[in-house]
PDB file of N, CA and C in Angstrom:
ATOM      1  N   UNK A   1      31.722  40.073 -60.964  1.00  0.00           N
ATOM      2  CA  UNK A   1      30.394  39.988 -60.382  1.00  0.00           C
ATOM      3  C   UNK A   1      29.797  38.618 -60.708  1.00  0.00           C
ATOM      4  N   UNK A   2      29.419  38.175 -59.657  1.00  0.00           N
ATOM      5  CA  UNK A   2      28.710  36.834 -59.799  1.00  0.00           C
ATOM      6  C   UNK A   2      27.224  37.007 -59.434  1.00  0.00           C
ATOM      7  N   UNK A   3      26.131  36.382 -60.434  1.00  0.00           N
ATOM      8  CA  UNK A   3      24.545  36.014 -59.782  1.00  0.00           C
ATOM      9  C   UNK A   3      24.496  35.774 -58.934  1.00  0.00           C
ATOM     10  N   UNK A   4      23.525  36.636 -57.705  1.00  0.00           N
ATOM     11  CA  UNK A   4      23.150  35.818 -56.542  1.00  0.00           C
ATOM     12  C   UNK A   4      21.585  36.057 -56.652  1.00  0.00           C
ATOM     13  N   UNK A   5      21.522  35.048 -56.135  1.00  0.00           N
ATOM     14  CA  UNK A   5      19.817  34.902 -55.545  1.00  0.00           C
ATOM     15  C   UNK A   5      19.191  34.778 -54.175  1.00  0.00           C
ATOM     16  N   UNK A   6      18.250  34.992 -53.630  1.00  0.00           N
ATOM     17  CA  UNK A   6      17.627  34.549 -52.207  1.00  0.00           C
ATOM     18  C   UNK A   6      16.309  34.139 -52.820  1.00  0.00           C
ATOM     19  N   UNK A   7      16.178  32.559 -52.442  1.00  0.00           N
ATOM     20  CA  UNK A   7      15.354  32.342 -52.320  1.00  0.00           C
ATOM     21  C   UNK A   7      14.389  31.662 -51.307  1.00  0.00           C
ATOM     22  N   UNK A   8      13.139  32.268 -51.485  1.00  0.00           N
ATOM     23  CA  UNK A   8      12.391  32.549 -50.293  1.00  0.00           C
ATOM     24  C   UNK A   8      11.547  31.672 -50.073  1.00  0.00           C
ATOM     25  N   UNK A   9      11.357  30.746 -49.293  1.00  0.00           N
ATOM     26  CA  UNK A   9       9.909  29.461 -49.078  1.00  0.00           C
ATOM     27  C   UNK A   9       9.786  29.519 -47.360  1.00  0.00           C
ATOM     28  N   UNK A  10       9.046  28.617 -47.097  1.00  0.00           N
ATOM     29  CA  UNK A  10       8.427  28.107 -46.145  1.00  0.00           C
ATOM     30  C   UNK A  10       8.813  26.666 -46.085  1.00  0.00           C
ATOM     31  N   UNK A  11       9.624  26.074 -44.823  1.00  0.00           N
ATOM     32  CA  UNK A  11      10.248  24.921 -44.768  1.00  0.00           C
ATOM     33  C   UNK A  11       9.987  24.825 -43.177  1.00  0.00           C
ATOM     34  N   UNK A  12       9.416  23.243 -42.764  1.00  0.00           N
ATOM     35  CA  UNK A  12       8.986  23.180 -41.492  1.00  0.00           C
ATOM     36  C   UNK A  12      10.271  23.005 -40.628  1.00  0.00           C
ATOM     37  N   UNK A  13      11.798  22.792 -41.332  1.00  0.00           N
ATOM     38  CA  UNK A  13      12.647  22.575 -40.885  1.00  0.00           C
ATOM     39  C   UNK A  13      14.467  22.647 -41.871  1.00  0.00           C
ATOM     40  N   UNK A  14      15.050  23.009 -40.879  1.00  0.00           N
ATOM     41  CA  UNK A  14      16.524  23.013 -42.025  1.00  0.00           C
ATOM     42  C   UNK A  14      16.635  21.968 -42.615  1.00  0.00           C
ATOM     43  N   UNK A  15      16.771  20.443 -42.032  1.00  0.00           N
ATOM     44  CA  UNK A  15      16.524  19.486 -42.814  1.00  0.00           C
ATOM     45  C   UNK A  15      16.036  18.938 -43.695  1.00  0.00           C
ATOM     46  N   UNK A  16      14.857  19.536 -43.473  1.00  0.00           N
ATOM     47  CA  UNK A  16      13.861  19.209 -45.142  1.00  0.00           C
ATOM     48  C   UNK A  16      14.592  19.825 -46.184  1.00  0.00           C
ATOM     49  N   UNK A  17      14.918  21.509 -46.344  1.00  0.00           N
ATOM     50  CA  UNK A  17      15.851  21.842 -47.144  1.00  0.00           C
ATOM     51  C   UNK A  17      17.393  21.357 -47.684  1.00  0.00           C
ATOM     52  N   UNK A  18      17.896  20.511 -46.277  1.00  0.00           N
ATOM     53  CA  UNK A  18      18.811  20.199 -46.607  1.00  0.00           C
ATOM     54  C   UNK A  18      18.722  19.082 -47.462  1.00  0.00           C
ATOM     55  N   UNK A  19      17.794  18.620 -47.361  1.00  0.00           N
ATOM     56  CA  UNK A  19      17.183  16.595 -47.921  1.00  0.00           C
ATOM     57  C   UNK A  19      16.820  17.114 -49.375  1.00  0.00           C
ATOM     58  N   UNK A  20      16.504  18.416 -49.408  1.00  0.00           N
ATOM     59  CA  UNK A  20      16.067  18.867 -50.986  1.00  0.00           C
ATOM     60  C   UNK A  20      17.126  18.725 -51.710  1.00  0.00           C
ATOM     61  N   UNK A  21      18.224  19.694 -51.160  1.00  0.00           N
ATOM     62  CA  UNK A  21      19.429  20.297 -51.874  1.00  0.00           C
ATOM     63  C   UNK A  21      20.487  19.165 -52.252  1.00  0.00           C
ATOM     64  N   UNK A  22      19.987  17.878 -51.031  1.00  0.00           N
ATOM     65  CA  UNK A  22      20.863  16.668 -51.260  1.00  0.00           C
ATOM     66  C   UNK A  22      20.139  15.981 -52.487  1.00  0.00           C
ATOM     67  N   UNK A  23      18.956  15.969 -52.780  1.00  0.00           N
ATOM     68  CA  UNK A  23      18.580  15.363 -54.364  1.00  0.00           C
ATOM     69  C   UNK A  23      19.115  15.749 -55.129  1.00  0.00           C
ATOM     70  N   UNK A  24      19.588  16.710 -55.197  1.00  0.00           N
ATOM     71  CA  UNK A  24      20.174  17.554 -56.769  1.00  0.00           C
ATOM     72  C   UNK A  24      21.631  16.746 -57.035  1.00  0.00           C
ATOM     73  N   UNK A  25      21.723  15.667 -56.593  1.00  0.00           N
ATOM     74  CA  UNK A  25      23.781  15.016 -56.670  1.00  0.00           C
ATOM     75  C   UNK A  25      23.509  14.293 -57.806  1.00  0.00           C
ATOM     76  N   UNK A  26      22.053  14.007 -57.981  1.00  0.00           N
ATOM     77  CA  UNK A  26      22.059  12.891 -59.506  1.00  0.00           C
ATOM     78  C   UNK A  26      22.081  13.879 -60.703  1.00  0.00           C
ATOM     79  N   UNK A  27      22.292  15.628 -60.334  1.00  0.00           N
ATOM     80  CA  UNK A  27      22.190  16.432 -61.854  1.00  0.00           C
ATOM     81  C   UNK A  27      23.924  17.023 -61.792  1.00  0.00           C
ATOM     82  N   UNK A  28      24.233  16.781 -61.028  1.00  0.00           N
ATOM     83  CA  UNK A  28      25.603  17.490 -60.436  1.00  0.00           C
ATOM     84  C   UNK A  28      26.725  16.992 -59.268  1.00  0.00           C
ATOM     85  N   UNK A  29      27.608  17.306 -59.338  1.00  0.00           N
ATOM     86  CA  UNK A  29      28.693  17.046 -57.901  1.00  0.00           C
ATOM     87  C   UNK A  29      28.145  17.524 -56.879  1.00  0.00           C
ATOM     88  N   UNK A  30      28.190  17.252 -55.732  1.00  0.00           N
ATOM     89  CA  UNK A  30      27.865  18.183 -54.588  1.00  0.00           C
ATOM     90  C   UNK A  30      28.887  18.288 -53.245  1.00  0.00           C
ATOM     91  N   UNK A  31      29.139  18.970 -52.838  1.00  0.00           N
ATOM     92  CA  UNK A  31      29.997  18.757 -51.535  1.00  0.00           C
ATOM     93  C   UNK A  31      29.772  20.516 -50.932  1.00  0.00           C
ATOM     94  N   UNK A  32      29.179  19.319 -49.567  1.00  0.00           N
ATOM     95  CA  UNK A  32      28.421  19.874 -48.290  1.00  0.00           C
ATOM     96  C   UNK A  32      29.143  20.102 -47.076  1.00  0.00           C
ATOM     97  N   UNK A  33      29.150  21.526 -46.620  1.00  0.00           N
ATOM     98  CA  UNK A  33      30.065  21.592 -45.545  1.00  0.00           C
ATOM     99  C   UNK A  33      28.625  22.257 -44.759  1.00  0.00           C
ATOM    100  N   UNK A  34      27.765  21.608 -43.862  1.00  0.00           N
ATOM    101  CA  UNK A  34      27.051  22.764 -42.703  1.00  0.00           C
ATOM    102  C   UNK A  34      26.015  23.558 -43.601  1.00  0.00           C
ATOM    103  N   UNK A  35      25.402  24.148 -43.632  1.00  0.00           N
ATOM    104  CA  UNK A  35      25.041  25.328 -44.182  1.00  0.00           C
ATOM    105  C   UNK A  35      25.255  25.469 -45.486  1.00  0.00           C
ATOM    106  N   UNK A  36      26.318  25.544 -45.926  1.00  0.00           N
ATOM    107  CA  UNK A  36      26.493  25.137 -47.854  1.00  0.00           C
ATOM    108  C   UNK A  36      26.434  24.030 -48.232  1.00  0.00           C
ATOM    109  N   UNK A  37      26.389  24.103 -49.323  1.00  0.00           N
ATOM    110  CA  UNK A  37      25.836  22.927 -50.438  1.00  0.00           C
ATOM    111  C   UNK A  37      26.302  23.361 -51.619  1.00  0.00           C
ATOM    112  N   UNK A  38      27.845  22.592 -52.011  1.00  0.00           N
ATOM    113  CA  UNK A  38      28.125  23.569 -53.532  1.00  0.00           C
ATOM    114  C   UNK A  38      28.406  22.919 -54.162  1.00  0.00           C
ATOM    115  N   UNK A  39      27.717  23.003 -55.341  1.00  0.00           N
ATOM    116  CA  UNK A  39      27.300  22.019 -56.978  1.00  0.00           C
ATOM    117  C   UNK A  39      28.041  22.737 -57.740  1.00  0.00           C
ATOM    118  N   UNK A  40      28.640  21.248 -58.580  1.00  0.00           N
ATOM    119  CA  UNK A  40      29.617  21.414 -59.833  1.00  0.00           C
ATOM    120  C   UNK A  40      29.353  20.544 -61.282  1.00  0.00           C
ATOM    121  N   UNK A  41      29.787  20.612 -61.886  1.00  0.00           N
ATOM    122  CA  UNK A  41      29.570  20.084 -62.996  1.00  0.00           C
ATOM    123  C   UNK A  41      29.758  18.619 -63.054  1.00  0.00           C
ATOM    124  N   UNK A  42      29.209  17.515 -63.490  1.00  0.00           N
ATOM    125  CA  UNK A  42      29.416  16.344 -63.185  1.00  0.00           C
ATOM    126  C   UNK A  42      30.452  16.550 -64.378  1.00  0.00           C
ATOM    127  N   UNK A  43      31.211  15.591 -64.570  1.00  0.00           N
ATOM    128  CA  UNK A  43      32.646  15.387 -65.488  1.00  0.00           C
ATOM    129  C   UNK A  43      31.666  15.496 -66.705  1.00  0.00           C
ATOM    130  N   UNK A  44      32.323  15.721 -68.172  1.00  0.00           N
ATOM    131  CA  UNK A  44      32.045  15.753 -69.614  1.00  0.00           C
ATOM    132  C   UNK A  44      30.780  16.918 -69.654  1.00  0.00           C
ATOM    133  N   UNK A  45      30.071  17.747 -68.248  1.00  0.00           N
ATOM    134  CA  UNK A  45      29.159  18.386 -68.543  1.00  0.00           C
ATOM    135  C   UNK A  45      29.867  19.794 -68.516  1.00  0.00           C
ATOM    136  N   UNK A  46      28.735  20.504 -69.212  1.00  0.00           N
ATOM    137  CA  UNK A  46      29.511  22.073 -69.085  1.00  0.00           C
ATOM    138  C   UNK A  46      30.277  22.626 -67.482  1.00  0.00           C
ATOM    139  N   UNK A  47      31.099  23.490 -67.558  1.00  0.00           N
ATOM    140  CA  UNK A  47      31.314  23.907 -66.216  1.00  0.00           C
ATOM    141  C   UNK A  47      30.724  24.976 -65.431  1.00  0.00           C
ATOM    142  N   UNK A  48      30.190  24.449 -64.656  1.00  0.00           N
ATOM    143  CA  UNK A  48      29.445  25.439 -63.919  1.00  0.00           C
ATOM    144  C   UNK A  48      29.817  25.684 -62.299  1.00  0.00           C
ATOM    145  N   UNK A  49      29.559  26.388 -61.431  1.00  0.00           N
ATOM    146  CA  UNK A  49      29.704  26.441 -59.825  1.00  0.00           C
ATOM    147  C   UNK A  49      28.871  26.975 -59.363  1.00  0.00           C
ATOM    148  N   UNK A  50      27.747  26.698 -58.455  1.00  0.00           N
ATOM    149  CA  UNK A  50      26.428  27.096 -57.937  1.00  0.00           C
ATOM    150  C   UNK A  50      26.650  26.671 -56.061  1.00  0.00           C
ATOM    151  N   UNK A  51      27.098  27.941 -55.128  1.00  0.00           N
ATOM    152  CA  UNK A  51      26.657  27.729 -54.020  1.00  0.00           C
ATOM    153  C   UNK A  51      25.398  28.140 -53.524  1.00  0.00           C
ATOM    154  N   UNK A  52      24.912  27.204 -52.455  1.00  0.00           N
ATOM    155  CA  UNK A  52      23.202  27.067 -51.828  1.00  0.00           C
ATOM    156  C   UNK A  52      23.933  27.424 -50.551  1.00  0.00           C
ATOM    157  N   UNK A  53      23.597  28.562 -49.593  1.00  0.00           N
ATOM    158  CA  UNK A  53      23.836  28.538 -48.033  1.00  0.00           C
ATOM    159  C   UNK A  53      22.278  28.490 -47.493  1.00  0.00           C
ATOM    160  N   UNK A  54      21.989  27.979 -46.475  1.00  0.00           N
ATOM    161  CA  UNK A  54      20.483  28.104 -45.795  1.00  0.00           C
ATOM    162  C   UNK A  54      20.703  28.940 -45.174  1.00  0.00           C
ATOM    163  N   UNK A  55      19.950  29.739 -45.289  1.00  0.00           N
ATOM    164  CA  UNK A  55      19.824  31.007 -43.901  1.00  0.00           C
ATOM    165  C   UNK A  55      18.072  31.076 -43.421  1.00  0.00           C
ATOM    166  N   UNK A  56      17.623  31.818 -43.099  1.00  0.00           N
ATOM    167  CA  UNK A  56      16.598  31.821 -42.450  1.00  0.00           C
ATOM    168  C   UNK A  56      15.718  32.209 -43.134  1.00  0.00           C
ATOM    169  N   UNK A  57      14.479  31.211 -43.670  1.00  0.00           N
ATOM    170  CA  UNK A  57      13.513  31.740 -44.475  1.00  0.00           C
ATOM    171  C   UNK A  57      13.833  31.020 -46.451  1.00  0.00           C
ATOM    172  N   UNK A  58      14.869  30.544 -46.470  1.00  0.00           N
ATOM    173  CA  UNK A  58      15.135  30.244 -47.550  1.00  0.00           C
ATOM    174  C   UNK A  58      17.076  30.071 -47.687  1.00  0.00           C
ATOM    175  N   UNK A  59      17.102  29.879 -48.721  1.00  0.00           N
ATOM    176  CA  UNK A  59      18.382  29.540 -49.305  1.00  0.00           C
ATOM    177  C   UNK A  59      19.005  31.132 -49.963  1.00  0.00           C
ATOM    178  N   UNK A  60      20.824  31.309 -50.053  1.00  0.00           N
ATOM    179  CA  UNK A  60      21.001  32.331 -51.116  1.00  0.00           C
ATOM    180  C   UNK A  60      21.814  31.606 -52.016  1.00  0.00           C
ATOM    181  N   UNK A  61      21.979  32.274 -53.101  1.00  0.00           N
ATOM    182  CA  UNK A  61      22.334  31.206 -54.004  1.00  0.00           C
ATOM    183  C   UNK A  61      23.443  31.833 -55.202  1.00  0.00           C
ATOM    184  N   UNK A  62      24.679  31.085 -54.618  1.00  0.00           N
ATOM    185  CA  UNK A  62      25.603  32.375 -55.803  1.00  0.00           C
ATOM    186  C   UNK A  62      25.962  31.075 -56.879  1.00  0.00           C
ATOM    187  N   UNK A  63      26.246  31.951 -58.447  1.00  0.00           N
ATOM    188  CA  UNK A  63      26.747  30.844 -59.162  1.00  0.00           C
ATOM    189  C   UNK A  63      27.753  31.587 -60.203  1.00  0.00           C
ATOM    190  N   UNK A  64      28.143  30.729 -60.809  1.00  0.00           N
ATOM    191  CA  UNK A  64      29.002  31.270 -62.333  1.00  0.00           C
ATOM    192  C   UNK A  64      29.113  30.159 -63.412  1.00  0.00           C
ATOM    193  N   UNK A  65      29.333  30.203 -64.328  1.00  0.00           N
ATOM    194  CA  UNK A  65      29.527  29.815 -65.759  1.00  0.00           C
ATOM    195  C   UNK A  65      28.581  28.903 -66.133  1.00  0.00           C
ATOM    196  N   UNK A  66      28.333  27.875 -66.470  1.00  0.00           N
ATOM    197  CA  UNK A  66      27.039  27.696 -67.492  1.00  0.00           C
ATOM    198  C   UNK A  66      26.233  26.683 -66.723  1.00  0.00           C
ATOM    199  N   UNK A  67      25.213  27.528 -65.567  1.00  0.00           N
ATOM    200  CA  UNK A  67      24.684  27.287 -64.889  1.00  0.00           C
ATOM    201  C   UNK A  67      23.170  27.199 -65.334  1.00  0.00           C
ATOM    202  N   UNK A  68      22.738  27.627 -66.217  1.00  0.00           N
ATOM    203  CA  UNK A  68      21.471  27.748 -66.525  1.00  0.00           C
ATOM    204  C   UNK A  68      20.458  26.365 -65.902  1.00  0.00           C
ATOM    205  N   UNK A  69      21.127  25.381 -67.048  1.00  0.00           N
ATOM    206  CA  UNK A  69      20.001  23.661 -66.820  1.00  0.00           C
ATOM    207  C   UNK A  69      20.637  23.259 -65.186  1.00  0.00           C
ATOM    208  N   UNK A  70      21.277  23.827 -64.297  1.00  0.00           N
ATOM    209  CA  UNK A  70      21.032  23.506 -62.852  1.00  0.00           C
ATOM    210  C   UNK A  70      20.059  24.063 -62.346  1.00  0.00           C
ATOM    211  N   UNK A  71      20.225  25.408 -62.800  1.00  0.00           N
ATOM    212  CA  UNK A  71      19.546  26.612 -62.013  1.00  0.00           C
ATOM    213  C   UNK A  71      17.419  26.138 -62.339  1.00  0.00           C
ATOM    214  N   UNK A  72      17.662  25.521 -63.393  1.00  0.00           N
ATOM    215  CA  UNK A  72      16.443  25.037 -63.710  1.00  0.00           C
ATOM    216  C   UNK A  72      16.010  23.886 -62.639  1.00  0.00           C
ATOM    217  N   UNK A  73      16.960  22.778 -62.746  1.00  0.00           N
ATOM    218  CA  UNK A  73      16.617  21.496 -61.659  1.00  0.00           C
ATOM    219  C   UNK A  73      16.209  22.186 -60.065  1.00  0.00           C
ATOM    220  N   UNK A  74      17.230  23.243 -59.643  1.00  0.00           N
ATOM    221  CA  UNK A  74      17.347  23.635 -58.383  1.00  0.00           C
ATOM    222  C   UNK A  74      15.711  24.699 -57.994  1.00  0.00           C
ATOM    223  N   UNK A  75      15.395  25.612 -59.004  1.00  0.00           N
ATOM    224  CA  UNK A  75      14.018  25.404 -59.150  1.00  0.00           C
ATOM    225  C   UNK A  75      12.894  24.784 -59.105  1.00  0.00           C
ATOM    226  N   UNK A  76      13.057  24.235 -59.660  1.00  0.00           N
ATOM    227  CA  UNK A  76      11.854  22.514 -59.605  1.00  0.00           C
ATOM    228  C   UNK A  76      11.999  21.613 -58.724  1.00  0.00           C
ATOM    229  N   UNK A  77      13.141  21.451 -57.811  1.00  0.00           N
ATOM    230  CA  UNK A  77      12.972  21.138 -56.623  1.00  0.00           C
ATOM    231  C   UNK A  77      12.595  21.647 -55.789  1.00  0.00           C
ATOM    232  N   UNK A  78      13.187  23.286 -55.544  1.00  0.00           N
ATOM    233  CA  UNK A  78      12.550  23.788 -54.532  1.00  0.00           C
ATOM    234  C   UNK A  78      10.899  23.844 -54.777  1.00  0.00           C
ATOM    235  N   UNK A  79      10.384  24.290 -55.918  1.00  0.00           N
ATOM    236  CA  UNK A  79       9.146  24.370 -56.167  1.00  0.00           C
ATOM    237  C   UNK A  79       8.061  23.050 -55.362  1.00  0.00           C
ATOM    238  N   UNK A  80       8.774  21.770 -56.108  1.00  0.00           N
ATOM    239  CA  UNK A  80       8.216  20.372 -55.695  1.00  0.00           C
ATOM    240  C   UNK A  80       8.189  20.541 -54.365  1.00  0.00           C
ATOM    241  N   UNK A  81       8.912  20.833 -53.266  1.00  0.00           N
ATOM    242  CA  UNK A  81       9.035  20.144 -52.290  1.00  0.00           C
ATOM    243  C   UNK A  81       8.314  21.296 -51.658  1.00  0.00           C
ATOM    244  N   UNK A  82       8.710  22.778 -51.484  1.00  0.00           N
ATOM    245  CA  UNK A  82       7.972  23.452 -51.017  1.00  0.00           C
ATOM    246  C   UNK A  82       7.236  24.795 -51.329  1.00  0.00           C
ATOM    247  N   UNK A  83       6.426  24.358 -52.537  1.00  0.00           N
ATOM    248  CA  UNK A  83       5.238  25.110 -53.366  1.00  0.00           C
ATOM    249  C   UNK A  83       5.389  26.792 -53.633  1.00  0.00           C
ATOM    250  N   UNK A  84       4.843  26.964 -52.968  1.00  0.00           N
ATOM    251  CA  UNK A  84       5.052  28.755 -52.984  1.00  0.00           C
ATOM    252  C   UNK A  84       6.617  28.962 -52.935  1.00  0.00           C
ATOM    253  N   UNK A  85       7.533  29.464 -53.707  1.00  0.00           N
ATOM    254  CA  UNK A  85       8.810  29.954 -53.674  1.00  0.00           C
ATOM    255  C   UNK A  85       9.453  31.008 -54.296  1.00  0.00           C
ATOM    256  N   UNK A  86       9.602  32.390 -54.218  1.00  0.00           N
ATOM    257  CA  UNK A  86       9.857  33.389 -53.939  1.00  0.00           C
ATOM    258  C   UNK A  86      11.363  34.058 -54.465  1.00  0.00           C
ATOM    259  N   UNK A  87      11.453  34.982 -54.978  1.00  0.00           N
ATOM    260  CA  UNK A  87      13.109  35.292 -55.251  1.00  0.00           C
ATOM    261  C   UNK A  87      13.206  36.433 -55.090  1.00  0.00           C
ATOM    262  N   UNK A  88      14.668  36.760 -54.500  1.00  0.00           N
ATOM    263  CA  UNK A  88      15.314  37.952 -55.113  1.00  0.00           C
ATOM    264  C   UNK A  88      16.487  38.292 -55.592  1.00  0.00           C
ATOM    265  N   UNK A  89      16.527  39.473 -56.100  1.00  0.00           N
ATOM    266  CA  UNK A  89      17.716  38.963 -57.358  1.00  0.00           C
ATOM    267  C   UNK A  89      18.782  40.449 -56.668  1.00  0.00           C
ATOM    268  N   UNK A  90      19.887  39.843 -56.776  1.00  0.00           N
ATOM    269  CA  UNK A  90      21.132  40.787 -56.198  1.00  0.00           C
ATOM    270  C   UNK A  90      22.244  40.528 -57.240  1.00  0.00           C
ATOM    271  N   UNK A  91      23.468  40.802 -56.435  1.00  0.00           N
ATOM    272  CA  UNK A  91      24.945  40.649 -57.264  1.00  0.00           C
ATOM    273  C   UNK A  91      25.652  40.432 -55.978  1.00  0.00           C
ATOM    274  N   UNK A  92      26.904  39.596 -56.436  1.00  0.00           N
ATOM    275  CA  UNK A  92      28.166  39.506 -55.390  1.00  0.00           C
ATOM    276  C   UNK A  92      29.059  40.027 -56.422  1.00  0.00           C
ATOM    277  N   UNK A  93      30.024  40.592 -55.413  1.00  0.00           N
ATOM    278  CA  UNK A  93      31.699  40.437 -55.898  1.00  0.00           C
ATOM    279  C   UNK A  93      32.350  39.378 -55.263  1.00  0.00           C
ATOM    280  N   UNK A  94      32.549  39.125 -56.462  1.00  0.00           N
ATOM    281  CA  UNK A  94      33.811  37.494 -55.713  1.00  0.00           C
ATOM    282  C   UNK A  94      34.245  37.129 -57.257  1.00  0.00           C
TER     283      UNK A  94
END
């Protein structure tokens, strides 16, 4: 079982979200296919794996291993950029 999240904002456009999710490369790896956005550990940092898909209304957000100080940055961006932001908390199998 892996953490997932949905999180929920108000974005005037996919792009703006996507322009968010692209700031986060100076805390982490990133490589973007469409719709995902999946962050890794920059080299010598803990290992972590955090995918972002956009869907409608917000981002979902699966991760594993020592994700915490991303999960913090990826917060505070979404927060910064678009204020009111919203969660809900699930599980995957994968």
């Amino acid at each position: 079982m892996f953490p997932r999240q949905t999180f929920w904002f108000s974005a005037q456009s996919e792009t703006v979200v996507e322009d968010c999710l692209r700031s986060l490369d100076s805390v982490a790896d990133l490589d973007e296919e469409r719709e995902t956005f999946l962050f890794t550990s920059k080299a010598g940092e803990p290992a972590f794996r955090c995918k972002c898909v956009i869907v409608q209304g917000g981002i979902e957000v699966d991760r594993s291993g020592n994700y915490f100080g991303f999960l913090g940055h990826l917060v505070e961006a979404l927060a910064s950029e678009f204020g009111k932001v919203a969660f809900e908390a699930g599980s995957s199998n994968g």
